[in-house]
N, C-alpha and C. Protein backbone atom coordinates (compact mmCIF):
# COMPACT_ATOMS: atom_id res chain seq x y z
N UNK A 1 -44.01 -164.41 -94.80
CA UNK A 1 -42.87 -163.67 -95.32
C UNK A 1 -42.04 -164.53 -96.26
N UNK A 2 -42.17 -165.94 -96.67
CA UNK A 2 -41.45 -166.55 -96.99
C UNK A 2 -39.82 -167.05 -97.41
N UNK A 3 -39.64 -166.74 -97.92
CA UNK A 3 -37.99 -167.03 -97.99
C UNK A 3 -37.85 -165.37 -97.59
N UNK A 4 -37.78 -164.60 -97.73
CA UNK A 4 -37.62 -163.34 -97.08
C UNK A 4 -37.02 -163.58 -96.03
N UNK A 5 -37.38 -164.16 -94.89
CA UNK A 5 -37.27 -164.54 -93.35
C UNK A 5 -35.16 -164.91 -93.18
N UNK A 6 -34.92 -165.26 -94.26
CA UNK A 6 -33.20 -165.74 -94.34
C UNK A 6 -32.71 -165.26 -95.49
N UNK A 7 -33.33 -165.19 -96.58
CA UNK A 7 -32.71 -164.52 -98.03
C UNK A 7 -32.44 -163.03 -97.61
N UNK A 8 -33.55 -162.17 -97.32
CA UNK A 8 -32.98 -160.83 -97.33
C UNK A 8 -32.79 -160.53 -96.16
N UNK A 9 -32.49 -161.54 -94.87
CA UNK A 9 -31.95 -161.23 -93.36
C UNK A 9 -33.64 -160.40 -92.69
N UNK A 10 -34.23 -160.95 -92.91
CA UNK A 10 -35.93 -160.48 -92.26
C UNK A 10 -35.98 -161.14 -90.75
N UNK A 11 -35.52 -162.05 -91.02
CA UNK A 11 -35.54 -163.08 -89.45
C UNK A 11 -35.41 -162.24 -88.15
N UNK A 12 -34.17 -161.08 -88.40
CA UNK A 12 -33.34 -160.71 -87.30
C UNK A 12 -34.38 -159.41 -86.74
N UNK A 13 -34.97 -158.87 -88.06
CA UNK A 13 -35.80 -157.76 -87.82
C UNK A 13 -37.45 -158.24 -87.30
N UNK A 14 -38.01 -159.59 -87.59
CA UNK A 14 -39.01 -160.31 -86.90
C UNK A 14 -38.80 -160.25 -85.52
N UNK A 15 -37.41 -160.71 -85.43
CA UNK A 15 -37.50 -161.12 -83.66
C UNK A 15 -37.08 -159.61 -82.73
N UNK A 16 -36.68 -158.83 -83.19
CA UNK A 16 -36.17 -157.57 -83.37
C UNK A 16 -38.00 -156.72 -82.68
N UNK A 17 -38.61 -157.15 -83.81
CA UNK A 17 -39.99 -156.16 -83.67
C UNK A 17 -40.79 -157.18 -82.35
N UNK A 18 -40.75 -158.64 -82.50
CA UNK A 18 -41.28 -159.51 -81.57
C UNK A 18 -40.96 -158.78 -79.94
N UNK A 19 -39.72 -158.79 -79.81
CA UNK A 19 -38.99 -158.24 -78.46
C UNK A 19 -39.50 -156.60 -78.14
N UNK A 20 -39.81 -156.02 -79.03
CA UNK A 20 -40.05 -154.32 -79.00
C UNK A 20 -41.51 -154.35 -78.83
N UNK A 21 -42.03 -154.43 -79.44
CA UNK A 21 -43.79 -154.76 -79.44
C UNK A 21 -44.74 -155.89 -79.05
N UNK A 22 -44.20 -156.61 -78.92
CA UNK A 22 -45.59 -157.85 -78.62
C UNK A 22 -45.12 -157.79 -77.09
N UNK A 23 -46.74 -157.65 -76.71
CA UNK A 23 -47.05 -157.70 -75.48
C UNK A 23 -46.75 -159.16 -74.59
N UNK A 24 -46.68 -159.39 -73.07
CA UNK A 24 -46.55 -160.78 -72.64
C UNK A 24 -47.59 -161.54 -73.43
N UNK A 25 -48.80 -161.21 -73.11
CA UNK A 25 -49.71 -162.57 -73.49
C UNK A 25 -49.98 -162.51 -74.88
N UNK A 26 -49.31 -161.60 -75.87
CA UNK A 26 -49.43 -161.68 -77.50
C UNK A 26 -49.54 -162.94 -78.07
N UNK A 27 -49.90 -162.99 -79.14
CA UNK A 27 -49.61 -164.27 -79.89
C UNK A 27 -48.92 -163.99 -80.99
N UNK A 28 -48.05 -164.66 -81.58
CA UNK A 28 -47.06 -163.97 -82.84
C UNK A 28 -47.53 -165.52 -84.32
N UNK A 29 -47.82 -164.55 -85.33
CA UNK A 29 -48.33 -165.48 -86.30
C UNK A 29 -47.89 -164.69 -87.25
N UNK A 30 -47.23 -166.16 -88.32
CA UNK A 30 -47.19 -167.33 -88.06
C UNK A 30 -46.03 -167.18 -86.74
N UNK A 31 -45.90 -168.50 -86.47
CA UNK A 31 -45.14 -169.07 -85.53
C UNK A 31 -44.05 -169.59 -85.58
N UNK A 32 -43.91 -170.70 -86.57
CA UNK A 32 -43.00 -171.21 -87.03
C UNK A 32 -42.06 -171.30 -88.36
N UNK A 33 -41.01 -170.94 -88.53
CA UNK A 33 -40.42 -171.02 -89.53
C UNK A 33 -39.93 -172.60 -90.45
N UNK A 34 -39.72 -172.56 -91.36
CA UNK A 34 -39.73 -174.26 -92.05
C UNK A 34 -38.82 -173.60 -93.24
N UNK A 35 -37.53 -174.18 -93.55
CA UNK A 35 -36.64 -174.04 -95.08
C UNK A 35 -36.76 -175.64 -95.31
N UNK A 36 -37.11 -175.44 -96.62
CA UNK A 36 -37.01 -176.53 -97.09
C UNK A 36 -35.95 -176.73 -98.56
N UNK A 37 -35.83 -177.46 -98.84
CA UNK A 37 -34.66 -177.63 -100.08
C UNK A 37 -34.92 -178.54 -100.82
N UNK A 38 -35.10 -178.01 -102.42
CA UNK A 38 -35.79 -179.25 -103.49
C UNK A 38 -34.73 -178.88 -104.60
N UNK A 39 -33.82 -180.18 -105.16
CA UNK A 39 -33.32 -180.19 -106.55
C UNK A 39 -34.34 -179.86 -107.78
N UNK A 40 -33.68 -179.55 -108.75
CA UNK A 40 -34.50 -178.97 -109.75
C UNK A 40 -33.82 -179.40 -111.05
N UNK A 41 -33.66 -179.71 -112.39
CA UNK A 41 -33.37 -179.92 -113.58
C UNK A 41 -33.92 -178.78 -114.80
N UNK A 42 -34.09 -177.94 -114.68
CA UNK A 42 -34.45 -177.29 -116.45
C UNK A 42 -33.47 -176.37 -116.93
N UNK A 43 -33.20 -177.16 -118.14
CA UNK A 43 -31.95 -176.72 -119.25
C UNK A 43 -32.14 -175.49 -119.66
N UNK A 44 -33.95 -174.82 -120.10
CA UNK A 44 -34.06 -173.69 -120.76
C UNK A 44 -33.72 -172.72 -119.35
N UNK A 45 -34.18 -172.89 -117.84
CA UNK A 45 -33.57 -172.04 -117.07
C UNK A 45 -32.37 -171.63 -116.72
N UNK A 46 -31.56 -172.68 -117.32
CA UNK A 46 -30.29 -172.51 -116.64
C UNK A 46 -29.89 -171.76 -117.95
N UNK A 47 -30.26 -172.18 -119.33
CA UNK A 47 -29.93 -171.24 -120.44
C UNK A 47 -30.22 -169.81 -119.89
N UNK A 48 -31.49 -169.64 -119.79
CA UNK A 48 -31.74 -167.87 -119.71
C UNK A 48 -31.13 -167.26 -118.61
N UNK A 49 -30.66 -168.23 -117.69
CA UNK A 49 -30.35 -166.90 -116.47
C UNK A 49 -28.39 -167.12 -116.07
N UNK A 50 -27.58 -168.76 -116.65
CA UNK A 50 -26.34 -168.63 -117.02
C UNK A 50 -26.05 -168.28 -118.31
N UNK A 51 -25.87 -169.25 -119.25
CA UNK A 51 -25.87 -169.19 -120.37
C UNK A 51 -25.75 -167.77 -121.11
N UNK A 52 -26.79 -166.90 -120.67
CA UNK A 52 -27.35 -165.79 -121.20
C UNK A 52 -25.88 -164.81 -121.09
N UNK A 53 -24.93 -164.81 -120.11
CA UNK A 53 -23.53 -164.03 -120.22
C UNK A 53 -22.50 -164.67 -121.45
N UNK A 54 -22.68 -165.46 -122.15
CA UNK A 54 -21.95 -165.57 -123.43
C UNK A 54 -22.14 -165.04 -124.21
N UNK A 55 -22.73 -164.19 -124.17
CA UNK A 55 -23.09 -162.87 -125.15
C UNK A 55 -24.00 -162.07 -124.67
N UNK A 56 -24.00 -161.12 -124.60
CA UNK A 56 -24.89 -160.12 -123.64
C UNK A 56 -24.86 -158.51 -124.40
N UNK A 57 -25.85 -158.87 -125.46
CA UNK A 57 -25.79 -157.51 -126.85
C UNK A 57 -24.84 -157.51 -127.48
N UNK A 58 -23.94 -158.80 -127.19
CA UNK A 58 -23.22 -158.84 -127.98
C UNK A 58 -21.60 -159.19 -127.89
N UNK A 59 -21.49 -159.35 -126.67
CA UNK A 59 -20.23 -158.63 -125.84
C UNK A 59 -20.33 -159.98 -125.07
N UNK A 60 -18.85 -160.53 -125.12
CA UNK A 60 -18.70 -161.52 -124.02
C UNK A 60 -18.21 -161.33 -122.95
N UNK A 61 -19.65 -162.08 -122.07
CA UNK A 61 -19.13 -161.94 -120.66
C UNK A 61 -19.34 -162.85 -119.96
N UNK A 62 -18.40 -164.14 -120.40
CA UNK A 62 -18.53 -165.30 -119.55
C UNK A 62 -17.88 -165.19 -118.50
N UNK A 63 -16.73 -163.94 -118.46
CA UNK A 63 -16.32 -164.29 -117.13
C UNK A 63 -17.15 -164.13 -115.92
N UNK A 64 -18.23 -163.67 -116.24
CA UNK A 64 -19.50 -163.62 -115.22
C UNK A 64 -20.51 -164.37 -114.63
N UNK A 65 -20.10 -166.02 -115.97
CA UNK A 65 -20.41 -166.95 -115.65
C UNK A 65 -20.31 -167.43 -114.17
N UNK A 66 -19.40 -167.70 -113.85
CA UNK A 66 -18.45 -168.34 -112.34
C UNK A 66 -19.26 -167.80 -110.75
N UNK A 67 -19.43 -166.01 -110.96
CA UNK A 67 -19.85 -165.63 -110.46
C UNK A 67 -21.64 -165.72 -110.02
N UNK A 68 -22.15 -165.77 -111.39
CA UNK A 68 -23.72 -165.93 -111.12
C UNK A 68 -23.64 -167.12 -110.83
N UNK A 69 -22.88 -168.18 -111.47
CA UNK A 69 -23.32 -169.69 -111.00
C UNK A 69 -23.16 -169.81 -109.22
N UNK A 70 -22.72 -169.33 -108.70
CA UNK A 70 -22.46 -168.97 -107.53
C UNK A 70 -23.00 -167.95 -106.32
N UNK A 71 -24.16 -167.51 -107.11
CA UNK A 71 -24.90 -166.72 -106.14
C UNK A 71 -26.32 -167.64 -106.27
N UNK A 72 -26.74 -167.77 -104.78
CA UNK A 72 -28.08 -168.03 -104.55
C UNK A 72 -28.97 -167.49 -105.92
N UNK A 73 -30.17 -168.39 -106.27
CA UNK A 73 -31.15 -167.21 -106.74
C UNK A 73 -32.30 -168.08 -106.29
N UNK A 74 -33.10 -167.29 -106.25
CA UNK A 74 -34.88 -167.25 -105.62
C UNK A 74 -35.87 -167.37 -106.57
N UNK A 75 -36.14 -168.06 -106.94
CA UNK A 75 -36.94 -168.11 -108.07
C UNK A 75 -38.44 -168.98 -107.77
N UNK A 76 -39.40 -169.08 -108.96
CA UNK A 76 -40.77 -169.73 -109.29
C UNK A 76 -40.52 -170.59 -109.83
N UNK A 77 -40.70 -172.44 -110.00
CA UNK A 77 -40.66 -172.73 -110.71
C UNK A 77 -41.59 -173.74 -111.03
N UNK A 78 -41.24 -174.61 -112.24
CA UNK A 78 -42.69 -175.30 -112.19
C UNK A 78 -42.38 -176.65 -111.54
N UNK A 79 -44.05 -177.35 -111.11
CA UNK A 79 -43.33 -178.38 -110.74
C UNK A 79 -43.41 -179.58 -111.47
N UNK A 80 -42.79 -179.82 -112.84
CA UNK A 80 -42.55 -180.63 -113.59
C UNK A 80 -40.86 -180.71 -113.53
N UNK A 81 -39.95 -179.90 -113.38
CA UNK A 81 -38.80 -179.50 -112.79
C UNK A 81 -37.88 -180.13 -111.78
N UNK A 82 -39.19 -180.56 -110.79
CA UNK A 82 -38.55 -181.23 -109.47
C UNK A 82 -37.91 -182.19 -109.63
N UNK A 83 -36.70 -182.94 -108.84
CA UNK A 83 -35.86 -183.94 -108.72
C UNK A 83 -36.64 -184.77 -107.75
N UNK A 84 -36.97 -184.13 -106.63
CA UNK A 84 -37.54 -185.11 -106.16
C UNK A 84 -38.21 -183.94 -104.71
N UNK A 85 -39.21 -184.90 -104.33
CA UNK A 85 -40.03 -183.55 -102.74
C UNK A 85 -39.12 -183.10 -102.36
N UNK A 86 -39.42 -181.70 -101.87
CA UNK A 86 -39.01 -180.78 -100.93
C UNK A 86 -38.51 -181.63 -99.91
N UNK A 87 -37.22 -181.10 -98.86
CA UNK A 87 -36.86 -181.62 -97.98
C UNK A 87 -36.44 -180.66 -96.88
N UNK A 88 -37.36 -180.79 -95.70
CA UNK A 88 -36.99 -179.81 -94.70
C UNK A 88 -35.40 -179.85 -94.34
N UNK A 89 -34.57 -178.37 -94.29
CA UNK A 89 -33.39 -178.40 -93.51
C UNK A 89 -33.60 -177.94 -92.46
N UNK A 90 -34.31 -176.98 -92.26
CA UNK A 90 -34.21 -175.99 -90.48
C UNK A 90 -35.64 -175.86 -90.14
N UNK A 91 -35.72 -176.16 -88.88
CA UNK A 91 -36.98 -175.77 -88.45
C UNK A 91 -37.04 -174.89 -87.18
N UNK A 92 -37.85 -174.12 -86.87
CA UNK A 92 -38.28 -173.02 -85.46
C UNK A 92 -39.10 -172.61 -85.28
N UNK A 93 -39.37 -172.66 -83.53
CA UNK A 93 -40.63 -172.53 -83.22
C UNK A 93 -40.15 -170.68 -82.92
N UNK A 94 -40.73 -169.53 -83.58
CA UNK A 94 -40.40 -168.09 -83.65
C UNK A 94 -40.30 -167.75 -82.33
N UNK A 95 -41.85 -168.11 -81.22
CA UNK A 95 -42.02 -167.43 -80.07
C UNK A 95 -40.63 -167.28 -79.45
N UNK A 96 -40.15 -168.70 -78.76
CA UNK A 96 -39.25 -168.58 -78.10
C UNK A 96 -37.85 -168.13 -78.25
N UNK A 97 -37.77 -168.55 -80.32
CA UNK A 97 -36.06 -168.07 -80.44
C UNK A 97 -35.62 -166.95 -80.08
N UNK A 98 -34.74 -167.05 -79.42
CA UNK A 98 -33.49 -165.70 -79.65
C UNK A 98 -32.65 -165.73 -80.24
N UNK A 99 -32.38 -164.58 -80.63
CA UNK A 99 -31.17 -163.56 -81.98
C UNK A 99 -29.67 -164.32 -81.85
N UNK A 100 -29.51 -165.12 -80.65
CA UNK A 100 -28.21 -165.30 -80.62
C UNK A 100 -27.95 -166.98 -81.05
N UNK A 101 -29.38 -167.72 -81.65
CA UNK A 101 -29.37 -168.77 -81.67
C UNK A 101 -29.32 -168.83 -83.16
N UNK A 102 -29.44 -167.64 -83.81
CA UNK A 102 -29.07 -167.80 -85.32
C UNK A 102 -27.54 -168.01 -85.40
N UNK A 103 -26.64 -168.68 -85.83
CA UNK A 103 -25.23 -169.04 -86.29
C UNK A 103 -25.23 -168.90 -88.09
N UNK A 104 -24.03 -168.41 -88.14
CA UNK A 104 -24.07 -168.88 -89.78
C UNK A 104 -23.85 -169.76 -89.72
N UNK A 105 -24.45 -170.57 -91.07
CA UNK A 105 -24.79 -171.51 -91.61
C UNK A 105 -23.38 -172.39 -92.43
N UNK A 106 -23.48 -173.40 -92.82
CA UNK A 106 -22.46 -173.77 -93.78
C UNK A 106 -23.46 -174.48 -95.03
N UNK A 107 -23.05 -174.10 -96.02
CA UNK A 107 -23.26 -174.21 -97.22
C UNK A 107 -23.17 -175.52 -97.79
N UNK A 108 -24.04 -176.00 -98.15
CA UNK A 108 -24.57 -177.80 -98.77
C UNK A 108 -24.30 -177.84 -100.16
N UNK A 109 -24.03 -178.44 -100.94
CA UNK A 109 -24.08 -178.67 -102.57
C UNK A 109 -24.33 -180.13 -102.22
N UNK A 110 -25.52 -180.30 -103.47
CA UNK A 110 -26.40 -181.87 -103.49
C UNK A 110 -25.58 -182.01 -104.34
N UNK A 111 -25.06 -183.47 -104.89
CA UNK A 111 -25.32 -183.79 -106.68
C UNK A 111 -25.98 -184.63 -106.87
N UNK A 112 -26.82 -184.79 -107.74
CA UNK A 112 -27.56 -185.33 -108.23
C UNK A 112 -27.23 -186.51 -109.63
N UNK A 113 -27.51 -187.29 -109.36
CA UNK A 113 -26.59 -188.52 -110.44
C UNK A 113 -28.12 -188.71 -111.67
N UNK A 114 -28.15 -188.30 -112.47
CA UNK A 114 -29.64 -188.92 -113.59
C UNK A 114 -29.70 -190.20 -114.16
């Protein structure tokens, strides 16, 4: 399911269907969940997907800047890009978790010095 599992709140509905349907001796696959977190550098991305509200057909809308810079996004990217390996933050073994062991989270900002 990949980032699905915490981006669009899938986690709650996994363990949700785990508890409703899987039998005692089931096996649930995959098993384990893994987030990992990798810095990234490309100028033309950050052009097309910030940048791109300083004019938008024409029409400025930087004040929209602030806002997108500020929302998660999910993306593909290449890996010429990377800052440096992936780095696990959370790990779980699915079988056993329960729903009440999810907490929100608090929010990390890396910086990165070049």
């Amino acid at each position: 399911m990949g980032y699905f599992l915490l981006y669009e709140s899938m986690l709650d509905t996994v363990l949700y269907a785990r508890d409703k349907w899987l039998v005692d001796d089931g096996v649930m696959l995959p098993d384990k969940a893994i987030l990992n977190v990798c810095a990234i550098e490309d100028a033309a991305y950050k052009s097309e997907k910030i940048d791109f509200w300083d004019s938008v057909y024409g029409f400025d809308m930087r004040v929209i800047k602030d806002i997108a810079i500020s929302e998660p996004l999910v993306d593909v990217v290449e890996a010429k890009v990377f800052l440096f390996f992936r780095k696990p933050v959370w790990f779980s073994n699915l079988p056993p978790l329960i729903q009440l062991e999810l907490k929100p989270t608090t929010v990390v900002y890396f910086l990165v010095n070049q």
